[in-house]
PDB file of N, CA and C in Angstrom:
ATOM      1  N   UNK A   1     138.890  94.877 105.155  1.00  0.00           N
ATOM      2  CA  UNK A   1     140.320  94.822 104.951  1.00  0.00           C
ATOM      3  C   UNK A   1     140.616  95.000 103.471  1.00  0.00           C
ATOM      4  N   UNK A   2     141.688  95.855 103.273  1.00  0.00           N
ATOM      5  CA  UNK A   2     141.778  96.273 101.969  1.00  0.00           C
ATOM      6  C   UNK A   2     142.987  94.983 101.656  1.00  0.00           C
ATOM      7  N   UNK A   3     143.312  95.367  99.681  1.00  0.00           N
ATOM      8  CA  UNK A   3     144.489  94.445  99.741  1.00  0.00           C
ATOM      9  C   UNK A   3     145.540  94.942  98.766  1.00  0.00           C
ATOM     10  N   UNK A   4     145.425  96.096  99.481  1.00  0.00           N
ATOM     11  CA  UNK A   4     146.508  97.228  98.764  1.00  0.00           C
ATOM     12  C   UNK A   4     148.022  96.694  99.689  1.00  0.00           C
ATOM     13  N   UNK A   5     148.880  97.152  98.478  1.00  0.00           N
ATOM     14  CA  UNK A   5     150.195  97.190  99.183  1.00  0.00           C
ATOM     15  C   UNK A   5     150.817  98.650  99.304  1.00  0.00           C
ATOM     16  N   UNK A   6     151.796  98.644 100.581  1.00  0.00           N
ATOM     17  CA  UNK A   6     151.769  97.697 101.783  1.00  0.00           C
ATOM     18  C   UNK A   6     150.589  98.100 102.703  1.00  0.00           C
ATOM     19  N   UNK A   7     149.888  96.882 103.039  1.00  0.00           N
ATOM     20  CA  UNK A   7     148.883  96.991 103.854  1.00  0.00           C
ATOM     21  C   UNK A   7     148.755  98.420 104.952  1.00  0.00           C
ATOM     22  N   UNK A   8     147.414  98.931 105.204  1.00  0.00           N
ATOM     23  CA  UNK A   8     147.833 100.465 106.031  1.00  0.00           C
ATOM     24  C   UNK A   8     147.301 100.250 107.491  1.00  0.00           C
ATOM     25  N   UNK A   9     147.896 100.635 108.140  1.00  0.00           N
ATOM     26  CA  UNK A   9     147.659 100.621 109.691  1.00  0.00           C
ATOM     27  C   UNK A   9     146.274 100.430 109.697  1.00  0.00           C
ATOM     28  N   UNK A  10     145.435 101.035 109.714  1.00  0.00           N
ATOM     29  CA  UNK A  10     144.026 100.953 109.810  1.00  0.00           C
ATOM     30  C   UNK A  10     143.361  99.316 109.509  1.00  0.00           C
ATOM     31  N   UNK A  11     144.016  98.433 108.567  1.00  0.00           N
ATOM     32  CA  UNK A  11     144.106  96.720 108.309  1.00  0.00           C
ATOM     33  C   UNK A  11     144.685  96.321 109.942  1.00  0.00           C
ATOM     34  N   UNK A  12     145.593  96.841 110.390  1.00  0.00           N
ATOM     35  CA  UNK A  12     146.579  95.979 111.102  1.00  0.00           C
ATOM     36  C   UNK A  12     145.532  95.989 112.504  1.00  0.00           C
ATOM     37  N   UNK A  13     144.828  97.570 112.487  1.00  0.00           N
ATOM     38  CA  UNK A  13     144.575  97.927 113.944  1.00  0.00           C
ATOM     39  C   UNK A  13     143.132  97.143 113.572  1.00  0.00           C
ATOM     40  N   UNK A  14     142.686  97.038 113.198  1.00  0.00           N
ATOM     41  CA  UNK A  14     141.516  95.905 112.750  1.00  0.00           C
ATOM     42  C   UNK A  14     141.575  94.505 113.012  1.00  0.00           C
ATOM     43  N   UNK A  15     142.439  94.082 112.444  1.00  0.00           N
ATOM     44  CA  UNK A  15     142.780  92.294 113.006  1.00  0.00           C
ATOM     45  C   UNK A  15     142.956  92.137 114.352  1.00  0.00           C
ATOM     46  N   UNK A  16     143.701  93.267 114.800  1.00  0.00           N
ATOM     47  CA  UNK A  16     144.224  93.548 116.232  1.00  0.00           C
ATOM     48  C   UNK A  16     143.545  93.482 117.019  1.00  0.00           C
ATOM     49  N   UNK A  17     141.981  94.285 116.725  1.00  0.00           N
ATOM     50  CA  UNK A  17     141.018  94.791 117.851  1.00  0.00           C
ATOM     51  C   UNK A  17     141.665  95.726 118.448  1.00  0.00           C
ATOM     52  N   UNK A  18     142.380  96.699 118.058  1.00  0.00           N
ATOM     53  CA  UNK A  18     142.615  97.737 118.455  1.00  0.00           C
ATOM     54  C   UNK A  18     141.513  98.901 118.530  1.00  0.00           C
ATOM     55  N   UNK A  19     141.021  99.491 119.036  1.00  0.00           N
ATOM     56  CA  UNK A  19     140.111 101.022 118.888  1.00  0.00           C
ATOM     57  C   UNK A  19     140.855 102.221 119.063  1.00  0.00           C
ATOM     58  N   UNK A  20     141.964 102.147 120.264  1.00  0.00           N
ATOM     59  CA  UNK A  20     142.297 103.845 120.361  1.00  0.00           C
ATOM     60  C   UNK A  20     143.326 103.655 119.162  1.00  0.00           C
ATOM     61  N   UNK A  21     144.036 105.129 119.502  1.00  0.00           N
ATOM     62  CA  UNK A  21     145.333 105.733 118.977  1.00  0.00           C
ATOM     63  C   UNK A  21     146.951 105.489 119.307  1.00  0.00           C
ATOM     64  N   UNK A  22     146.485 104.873 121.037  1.00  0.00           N
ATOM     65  CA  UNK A  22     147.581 104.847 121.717  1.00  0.00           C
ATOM     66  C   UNK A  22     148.853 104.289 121.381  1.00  0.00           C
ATOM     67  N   UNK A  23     148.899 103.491 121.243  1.00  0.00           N
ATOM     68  CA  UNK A  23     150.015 102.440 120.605  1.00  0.00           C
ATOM     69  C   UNK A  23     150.339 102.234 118.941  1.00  0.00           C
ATOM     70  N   UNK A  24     150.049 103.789 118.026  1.00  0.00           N
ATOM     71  CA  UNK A  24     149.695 104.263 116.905  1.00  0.00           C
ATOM     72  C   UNK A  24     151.396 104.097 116.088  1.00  0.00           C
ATOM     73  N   UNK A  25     151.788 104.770 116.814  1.00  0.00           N
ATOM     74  CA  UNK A  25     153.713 104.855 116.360  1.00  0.00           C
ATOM     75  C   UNK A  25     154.056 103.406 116.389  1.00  0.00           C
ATOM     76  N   UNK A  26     153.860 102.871 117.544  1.00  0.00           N
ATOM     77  CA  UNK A  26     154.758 101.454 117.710  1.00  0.00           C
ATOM     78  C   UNK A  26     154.151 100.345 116.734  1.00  0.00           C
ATOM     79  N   UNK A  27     152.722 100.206 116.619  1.00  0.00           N
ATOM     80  CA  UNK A  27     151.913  99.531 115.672  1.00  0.00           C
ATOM     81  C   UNK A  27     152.643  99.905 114.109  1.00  0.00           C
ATOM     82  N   UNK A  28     152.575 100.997 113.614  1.00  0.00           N
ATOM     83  CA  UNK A  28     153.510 101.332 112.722  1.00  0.00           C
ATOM     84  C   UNK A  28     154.637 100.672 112.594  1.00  0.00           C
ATOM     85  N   UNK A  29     155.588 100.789 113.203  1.00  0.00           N
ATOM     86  CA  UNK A  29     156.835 100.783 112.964  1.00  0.00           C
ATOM     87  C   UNK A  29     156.999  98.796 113.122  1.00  0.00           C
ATOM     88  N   UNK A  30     156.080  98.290 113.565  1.00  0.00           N
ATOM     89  CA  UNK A  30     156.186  96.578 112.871  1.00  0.00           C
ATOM     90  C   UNK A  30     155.479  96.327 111.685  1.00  0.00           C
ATOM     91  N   UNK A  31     154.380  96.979 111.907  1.00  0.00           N
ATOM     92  CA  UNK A  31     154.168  96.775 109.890  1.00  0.00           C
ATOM     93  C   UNK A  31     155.004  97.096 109.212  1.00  0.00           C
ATOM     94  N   UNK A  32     155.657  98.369 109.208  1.00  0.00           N
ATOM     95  CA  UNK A  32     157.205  98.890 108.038  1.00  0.00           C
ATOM     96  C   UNK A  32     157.995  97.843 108.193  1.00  0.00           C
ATOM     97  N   UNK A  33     158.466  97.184 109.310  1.00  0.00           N
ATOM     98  CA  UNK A  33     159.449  96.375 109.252  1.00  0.00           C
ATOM     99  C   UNK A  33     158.771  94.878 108.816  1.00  0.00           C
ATOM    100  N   UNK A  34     157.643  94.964 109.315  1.00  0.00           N
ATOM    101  CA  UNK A  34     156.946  93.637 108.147  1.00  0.00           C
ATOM    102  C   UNK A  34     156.794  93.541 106.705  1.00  0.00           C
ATOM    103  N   UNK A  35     156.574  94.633 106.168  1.00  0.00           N
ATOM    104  CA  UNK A  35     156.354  94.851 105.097  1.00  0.00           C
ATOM    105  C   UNK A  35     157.563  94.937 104.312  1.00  0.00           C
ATOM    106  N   UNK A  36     158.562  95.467 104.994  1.00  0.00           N
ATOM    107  CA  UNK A  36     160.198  94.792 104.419  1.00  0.00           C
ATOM    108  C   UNK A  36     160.979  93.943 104.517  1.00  0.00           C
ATOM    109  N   UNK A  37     160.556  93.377 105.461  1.00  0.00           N
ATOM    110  CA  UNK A  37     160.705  91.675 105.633  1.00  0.00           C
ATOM    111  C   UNK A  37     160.558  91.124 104.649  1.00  0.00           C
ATOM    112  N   UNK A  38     158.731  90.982 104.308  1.00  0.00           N
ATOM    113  CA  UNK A  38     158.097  90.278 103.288  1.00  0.00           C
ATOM    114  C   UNK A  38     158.235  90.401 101.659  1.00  0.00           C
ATOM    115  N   UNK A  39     159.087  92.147 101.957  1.00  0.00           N
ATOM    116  CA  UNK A  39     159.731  92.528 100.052  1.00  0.00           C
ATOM    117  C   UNK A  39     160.997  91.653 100.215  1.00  0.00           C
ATOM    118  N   UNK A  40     161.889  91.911 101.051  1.00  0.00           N
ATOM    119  CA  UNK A  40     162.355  90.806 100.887  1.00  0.00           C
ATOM    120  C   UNK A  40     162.951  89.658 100.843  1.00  0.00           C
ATOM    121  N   UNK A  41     162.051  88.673 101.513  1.00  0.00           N
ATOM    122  CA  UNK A  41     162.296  87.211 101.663  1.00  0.00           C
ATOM    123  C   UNK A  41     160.898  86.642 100.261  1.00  0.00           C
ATOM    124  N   UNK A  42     160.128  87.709  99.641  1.00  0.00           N
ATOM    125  CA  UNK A  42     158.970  87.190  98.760  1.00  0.00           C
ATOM    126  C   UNK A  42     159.829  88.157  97.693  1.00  0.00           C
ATOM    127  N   UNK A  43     160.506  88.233  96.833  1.00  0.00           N
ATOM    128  CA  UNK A  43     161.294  88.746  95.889  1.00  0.00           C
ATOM    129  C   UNK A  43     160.477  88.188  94.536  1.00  0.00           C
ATOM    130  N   UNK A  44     159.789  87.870  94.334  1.00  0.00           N
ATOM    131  CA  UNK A  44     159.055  87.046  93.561  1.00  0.00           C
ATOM    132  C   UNK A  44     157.835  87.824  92.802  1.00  0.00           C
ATOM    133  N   UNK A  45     157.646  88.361  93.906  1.00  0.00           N
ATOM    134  CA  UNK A  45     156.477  89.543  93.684  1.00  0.00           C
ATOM    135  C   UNK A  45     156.495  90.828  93.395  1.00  0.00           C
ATOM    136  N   UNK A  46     155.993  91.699  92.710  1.00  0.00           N
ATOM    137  CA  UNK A  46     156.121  92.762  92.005  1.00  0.00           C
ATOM    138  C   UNK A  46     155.252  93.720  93.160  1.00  0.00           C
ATOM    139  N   UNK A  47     156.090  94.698  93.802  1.00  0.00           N
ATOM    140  CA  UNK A  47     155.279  95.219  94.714  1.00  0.00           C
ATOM    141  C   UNK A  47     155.098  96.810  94.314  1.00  0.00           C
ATOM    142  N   UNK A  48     155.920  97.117  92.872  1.00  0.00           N
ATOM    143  CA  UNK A  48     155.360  98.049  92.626  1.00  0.00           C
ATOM    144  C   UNK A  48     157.144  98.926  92.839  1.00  0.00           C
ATOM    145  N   UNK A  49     157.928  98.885  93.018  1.00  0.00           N
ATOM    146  CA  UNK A  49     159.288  99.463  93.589  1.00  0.00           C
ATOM    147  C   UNK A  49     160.065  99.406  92.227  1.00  0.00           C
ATOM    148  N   UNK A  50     159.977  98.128  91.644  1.00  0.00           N
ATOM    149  CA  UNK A  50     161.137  97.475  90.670  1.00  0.00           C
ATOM    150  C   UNK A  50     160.502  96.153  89.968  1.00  0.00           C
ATOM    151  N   UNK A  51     159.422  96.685  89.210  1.00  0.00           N
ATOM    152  CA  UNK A  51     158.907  95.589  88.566  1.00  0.00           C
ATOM    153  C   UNK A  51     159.582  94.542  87.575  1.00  0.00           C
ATOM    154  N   UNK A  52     159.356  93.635  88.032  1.00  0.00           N
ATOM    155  CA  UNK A  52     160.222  92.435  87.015  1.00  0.00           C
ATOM    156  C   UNK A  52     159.634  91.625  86.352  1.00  0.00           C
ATOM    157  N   UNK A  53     160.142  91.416  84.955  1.00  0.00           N
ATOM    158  CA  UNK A  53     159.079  90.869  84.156  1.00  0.00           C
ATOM    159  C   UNK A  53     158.565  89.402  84.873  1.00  0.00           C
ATOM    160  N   UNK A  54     157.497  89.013  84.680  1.00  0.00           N
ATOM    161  CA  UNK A  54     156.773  87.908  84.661  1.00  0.00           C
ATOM    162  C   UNK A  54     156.411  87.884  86.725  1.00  0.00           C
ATOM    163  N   UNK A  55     156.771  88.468  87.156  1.00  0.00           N
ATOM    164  CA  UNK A  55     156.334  88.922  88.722  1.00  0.00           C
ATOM    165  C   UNK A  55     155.078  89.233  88.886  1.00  0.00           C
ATOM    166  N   UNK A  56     154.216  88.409  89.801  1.00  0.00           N
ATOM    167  CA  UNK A  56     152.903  88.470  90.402  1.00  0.00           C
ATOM    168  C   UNK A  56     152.509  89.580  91.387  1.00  0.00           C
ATOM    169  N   UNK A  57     151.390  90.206  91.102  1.00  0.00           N
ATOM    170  CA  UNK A  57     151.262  91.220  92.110  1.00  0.00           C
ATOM    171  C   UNK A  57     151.058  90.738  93.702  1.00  0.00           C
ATOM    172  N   UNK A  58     151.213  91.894  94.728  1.00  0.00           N
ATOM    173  CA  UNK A  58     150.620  91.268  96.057  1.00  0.00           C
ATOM    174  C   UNK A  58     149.056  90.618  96.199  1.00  0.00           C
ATOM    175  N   UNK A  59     149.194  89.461  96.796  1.00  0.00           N
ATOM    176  CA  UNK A  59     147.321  89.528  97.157  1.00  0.00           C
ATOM    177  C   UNK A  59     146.931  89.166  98.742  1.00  0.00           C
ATOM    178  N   UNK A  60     145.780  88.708  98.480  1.00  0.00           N
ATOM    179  CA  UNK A  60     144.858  89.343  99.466  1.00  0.00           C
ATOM    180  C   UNK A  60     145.798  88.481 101.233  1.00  0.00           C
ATOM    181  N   UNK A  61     146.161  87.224 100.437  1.00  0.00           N
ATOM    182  CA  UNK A  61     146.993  86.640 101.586  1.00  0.00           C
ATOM    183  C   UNK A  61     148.621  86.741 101.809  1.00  0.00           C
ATOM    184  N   UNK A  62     148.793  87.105 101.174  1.00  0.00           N
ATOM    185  CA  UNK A  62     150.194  88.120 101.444  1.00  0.00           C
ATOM    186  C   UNK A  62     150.069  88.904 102.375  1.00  0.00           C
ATOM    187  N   UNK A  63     148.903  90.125 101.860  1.00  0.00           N
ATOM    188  CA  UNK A  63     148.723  91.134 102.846  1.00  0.00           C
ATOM    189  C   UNK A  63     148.352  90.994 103.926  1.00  0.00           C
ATOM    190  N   UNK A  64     147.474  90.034 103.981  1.00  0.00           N
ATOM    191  CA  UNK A  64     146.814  89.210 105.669  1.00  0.00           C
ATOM    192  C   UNK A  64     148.301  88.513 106.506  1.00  0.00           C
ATOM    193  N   UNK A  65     149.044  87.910 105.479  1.00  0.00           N
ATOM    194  CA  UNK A  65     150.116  87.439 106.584  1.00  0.00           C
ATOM    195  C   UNK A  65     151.081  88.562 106.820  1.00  0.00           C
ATOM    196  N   UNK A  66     151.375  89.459 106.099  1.00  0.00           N
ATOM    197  CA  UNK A  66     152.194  90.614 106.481  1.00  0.00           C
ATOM    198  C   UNK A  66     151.441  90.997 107.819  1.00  0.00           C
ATOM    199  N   UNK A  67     150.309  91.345 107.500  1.00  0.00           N
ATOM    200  CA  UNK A  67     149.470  91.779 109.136  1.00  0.00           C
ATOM    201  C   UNK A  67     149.618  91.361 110.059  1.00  0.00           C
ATOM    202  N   UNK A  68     149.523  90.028 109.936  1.00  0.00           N
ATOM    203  CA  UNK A  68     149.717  88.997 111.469  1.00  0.00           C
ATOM    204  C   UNK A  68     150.748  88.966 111.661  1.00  0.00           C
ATOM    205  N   UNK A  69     152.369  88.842 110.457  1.00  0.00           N
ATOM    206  CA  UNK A  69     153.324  89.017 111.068  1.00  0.00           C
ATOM    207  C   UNK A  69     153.761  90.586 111.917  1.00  0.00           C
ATOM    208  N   UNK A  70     153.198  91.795 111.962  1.00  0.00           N
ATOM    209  CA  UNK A  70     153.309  92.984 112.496  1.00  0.00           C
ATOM    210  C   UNK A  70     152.538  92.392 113.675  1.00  0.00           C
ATOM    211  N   UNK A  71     151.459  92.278 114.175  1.00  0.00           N
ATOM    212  CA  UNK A  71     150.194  91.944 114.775  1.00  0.00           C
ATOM    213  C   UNK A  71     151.639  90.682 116.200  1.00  0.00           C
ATOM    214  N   UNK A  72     151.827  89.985 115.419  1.00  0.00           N
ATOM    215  CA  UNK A  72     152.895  88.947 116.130  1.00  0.00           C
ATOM    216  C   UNK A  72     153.567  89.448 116.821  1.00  0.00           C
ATOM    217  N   UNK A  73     154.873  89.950 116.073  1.00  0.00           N
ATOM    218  CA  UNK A  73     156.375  91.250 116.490  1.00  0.00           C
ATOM    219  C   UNK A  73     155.638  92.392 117.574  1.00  0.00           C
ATOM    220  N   UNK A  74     154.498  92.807 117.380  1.00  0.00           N
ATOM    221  CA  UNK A  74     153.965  93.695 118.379  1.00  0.00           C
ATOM    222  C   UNK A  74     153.668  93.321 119.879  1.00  0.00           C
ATOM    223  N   UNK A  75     152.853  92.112 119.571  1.00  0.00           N
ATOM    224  CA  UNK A  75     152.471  91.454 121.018  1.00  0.00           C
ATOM    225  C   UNK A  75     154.212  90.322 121.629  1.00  0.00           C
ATOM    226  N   UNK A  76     154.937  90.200 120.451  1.00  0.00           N
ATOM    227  CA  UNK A  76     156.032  89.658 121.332  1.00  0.00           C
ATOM    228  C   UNK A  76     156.965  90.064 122.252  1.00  0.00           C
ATOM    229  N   UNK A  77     156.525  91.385 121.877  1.00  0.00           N
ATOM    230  CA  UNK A  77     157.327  92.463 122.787  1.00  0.00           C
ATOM    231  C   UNK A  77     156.761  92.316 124.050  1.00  0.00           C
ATOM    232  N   UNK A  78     156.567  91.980 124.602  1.00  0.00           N
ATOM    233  CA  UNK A  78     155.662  91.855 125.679  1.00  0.00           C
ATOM    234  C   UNK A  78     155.484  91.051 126.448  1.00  0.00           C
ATOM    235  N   UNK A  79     156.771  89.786 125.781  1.00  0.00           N
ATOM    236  CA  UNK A  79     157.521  88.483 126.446  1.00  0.00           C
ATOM    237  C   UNK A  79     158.547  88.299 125.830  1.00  0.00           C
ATOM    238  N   UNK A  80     159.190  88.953 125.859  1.00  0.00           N
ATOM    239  CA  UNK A  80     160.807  88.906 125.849  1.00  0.00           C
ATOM    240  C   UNK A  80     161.273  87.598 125.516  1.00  0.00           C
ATOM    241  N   UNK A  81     160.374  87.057 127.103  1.00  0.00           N
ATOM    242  CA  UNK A  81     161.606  85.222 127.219  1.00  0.00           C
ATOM    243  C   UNK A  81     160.967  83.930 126.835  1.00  0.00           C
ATOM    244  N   UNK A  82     160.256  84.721 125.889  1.00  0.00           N
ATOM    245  CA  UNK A  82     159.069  83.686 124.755  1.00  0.00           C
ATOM    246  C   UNK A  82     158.309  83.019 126.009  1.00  0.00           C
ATOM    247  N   UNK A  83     158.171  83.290 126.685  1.00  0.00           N
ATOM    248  CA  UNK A  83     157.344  82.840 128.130  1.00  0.00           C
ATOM    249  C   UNK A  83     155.746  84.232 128.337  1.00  0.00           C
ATOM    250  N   UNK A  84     154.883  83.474 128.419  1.00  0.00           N
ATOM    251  CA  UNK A  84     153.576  84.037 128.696  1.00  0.00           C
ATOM    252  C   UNK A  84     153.034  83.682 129.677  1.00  0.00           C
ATOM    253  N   UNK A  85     152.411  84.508 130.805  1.00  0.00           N
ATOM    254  CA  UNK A  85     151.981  84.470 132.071  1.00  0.00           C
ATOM    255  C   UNK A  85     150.441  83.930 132.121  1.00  0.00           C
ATOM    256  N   UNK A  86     150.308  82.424 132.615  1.00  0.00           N
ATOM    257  CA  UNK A  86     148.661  82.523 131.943  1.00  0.00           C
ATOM    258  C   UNK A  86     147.956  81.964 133.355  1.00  0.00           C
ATOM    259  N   UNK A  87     148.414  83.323 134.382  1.00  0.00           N
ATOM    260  CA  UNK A  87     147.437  83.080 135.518  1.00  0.00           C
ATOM    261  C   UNK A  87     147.754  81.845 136.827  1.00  0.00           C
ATOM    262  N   UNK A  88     146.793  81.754 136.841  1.00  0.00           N
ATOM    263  CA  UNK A  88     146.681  80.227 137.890  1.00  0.00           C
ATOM    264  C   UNK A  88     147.065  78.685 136.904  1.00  0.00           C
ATOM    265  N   UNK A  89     147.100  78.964 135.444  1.00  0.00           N
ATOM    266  CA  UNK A  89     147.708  78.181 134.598  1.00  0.00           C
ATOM    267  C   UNK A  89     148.822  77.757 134.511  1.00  0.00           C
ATOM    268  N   UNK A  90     149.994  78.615 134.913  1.00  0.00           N
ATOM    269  CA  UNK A  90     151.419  78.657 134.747  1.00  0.00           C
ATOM    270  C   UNK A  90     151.683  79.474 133.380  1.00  0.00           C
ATOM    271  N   UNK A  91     153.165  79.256 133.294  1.00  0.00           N
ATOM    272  CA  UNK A  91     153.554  80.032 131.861  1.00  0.00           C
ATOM    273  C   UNK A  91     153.686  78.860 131.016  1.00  0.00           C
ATOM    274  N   UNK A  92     153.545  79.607 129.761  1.00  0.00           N
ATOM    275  CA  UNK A  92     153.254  78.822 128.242  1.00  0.00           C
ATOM    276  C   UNK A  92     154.277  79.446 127.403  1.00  0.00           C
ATOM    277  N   UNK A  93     155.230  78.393 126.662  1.00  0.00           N
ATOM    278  CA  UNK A  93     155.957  78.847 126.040  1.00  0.00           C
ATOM    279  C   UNK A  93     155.050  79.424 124.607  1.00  0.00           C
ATOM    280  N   UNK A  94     156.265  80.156 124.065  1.00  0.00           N
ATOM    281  CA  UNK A  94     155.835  81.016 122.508  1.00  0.00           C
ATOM    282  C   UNK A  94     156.333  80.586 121.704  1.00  0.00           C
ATOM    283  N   UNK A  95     155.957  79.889 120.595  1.00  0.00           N
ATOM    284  CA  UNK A  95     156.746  79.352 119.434  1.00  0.00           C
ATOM    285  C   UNK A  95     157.735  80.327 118.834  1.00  0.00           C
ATOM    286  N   UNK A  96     158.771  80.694 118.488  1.00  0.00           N
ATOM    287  CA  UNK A  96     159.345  80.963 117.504  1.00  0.00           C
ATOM    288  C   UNK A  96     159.261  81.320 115.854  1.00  0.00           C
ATOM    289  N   UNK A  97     158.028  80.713 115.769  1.00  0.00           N
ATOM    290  CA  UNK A  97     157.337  80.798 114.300  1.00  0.00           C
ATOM    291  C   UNK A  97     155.838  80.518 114.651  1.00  0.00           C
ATOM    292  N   UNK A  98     155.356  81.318 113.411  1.00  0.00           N
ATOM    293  CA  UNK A  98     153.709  80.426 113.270  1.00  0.00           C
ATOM    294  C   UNK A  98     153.485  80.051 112.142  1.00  0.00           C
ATOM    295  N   UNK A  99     152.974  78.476 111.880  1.00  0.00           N
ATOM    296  CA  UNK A  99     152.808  77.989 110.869  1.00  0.00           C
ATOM    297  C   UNK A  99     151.843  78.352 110.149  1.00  0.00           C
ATOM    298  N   UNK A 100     150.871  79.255 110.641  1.00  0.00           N
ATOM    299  CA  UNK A 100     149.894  80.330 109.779  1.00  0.00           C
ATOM    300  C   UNK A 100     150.059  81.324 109.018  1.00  0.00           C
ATOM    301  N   UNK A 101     151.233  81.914 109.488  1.00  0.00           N
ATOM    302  CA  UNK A 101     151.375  83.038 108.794  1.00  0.00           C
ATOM    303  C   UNK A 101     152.724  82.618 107.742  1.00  0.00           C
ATOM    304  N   UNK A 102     153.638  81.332 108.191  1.00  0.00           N
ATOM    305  CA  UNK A 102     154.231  80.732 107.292  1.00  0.00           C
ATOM    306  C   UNK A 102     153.564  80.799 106.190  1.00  0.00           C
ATOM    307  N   UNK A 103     152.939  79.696 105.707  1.00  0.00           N
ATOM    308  CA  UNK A 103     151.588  79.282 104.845  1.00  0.00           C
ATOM    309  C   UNK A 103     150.974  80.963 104.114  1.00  0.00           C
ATOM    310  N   UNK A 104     150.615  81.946 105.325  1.00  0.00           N
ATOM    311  CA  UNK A 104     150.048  83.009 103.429  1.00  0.00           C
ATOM    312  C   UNK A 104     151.205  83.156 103.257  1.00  0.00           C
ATOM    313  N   UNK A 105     152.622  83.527 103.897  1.00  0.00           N
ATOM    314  CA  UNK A 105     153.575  84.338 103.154  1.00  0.00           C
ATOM    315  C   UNK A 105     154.430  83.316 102.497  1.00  0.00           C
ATOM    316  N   UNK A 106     154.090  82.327 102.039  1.00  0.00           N
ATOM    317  CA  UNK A 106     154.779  81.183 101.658  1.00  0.00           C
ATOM    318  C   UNK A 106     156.446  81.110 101.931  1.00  0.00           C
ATOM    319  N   UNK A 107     156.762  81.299 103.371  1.00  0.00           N
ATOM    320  CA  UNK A 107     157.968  81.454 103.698  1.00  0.00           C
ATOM    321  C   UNK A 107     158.465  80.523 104.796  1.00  0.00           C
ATOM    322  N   UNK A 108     159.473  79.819 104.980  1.00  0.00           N
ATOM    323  CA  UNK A 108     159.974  78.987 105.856  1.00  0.00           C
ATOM    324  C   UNK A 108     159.960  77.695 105.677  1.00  0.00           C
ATOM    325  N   UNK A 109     159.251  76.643 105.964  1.00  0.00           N
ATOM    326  CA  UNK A 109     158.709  75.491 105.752  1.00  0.00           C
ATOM    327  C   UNK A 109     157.813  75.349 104.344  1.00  0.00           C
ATOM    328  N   UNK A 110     157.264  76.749 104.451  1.00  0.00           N
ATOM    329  CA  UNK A 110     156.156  76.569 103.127  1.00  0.00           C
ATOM    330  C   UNK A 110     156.396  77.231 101.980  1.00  0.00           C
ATOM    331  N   UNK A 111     157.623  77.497 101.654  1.00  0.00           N
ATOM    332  CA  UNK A 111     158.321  78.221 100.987  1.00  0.00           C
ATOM    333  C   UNK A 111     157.976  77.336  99.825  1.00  0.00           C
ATOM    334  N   UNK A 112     158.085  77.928  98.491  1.00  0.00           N
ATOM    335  CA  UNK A 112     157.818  76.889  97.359  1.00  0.00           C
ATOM    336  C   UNK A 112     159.510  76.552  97.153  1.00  0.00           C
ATOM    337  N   UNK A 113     159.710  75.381  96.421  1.00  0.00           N
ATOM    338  CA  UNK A 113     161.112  74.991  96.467  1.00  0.00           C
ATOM    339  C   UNK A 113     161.379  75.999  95.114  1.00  0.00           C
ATOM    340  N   UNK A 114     163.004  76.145  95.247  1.00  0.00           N
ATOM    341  CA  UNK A 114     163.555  76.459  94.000  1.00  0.00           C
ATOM    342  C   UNK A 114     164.503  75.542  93.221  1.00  0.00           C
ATOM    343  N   UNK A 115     164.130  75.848  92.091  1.00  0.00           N
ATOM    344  CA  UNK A 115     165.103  74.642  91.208  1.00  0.00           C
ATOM    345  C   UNK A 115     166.289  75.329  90.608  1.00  0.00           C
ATOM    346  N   UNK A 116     167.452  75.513  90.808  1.00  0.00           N
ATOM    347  CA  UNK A 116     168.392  76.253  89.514  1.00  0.00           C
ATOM    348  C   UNK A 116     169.406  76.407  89.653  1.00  0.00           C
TER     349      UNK A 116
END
């Protein structure tokens, strides 16, 4: 996994366990929208667009939670009614958030506070 910005499909289809091509466009098009999500609600960071003085570059867990958040948005499509079918189990609800990918993208709960 590289930790270039913005992370490139080939990262995403990796975490994924993806192998084919098939689902190549749609995989795309949640990383772009992850990756502009994360410019910006993380404004903080210098991603290379509009550098601002004293702004930190992307790193390696930025780019990992941008992934999982695409990786997320992809497979949620796929339960609509935050409900997952788990067999002879019953259905399992879907959180709304994950406190993992909160935590790298330091966003939500784990947001650093601001003072000003």
């Amino acid at each position: 996994m590289t930790t270039t910005w913005p992370p490139p499909l080939e990262d995403l289809k990796a975490d994924m366990n993806v192998p084919d091509n098939q689902d190549d466009a749609l995989l795309q098009a949640n990383l772009d929208a992850a990756v502009a999500f994360v410019e910006r609600v993380r404004s903080d960071v210098d991603y290379g667009n509009f550098p601002l003085p004293g702004a930190k570059l992307p790193s390696a867990d930025l780019a990992l939670g941008t992934i999982r958040l695409a990786a997320r948005w992809f497979t949620r499509k796929r339960s609509p009614e935050a409900l997952v079918d788990m067999g002879e189990l019953g259905t399992a609800r879907i959180p709304s958030f994950d406190a993992d990918i909160d935590r790298l993208l330091r966003i939500g709960r784990s947001a650093r506070a601001i003072v000003g």
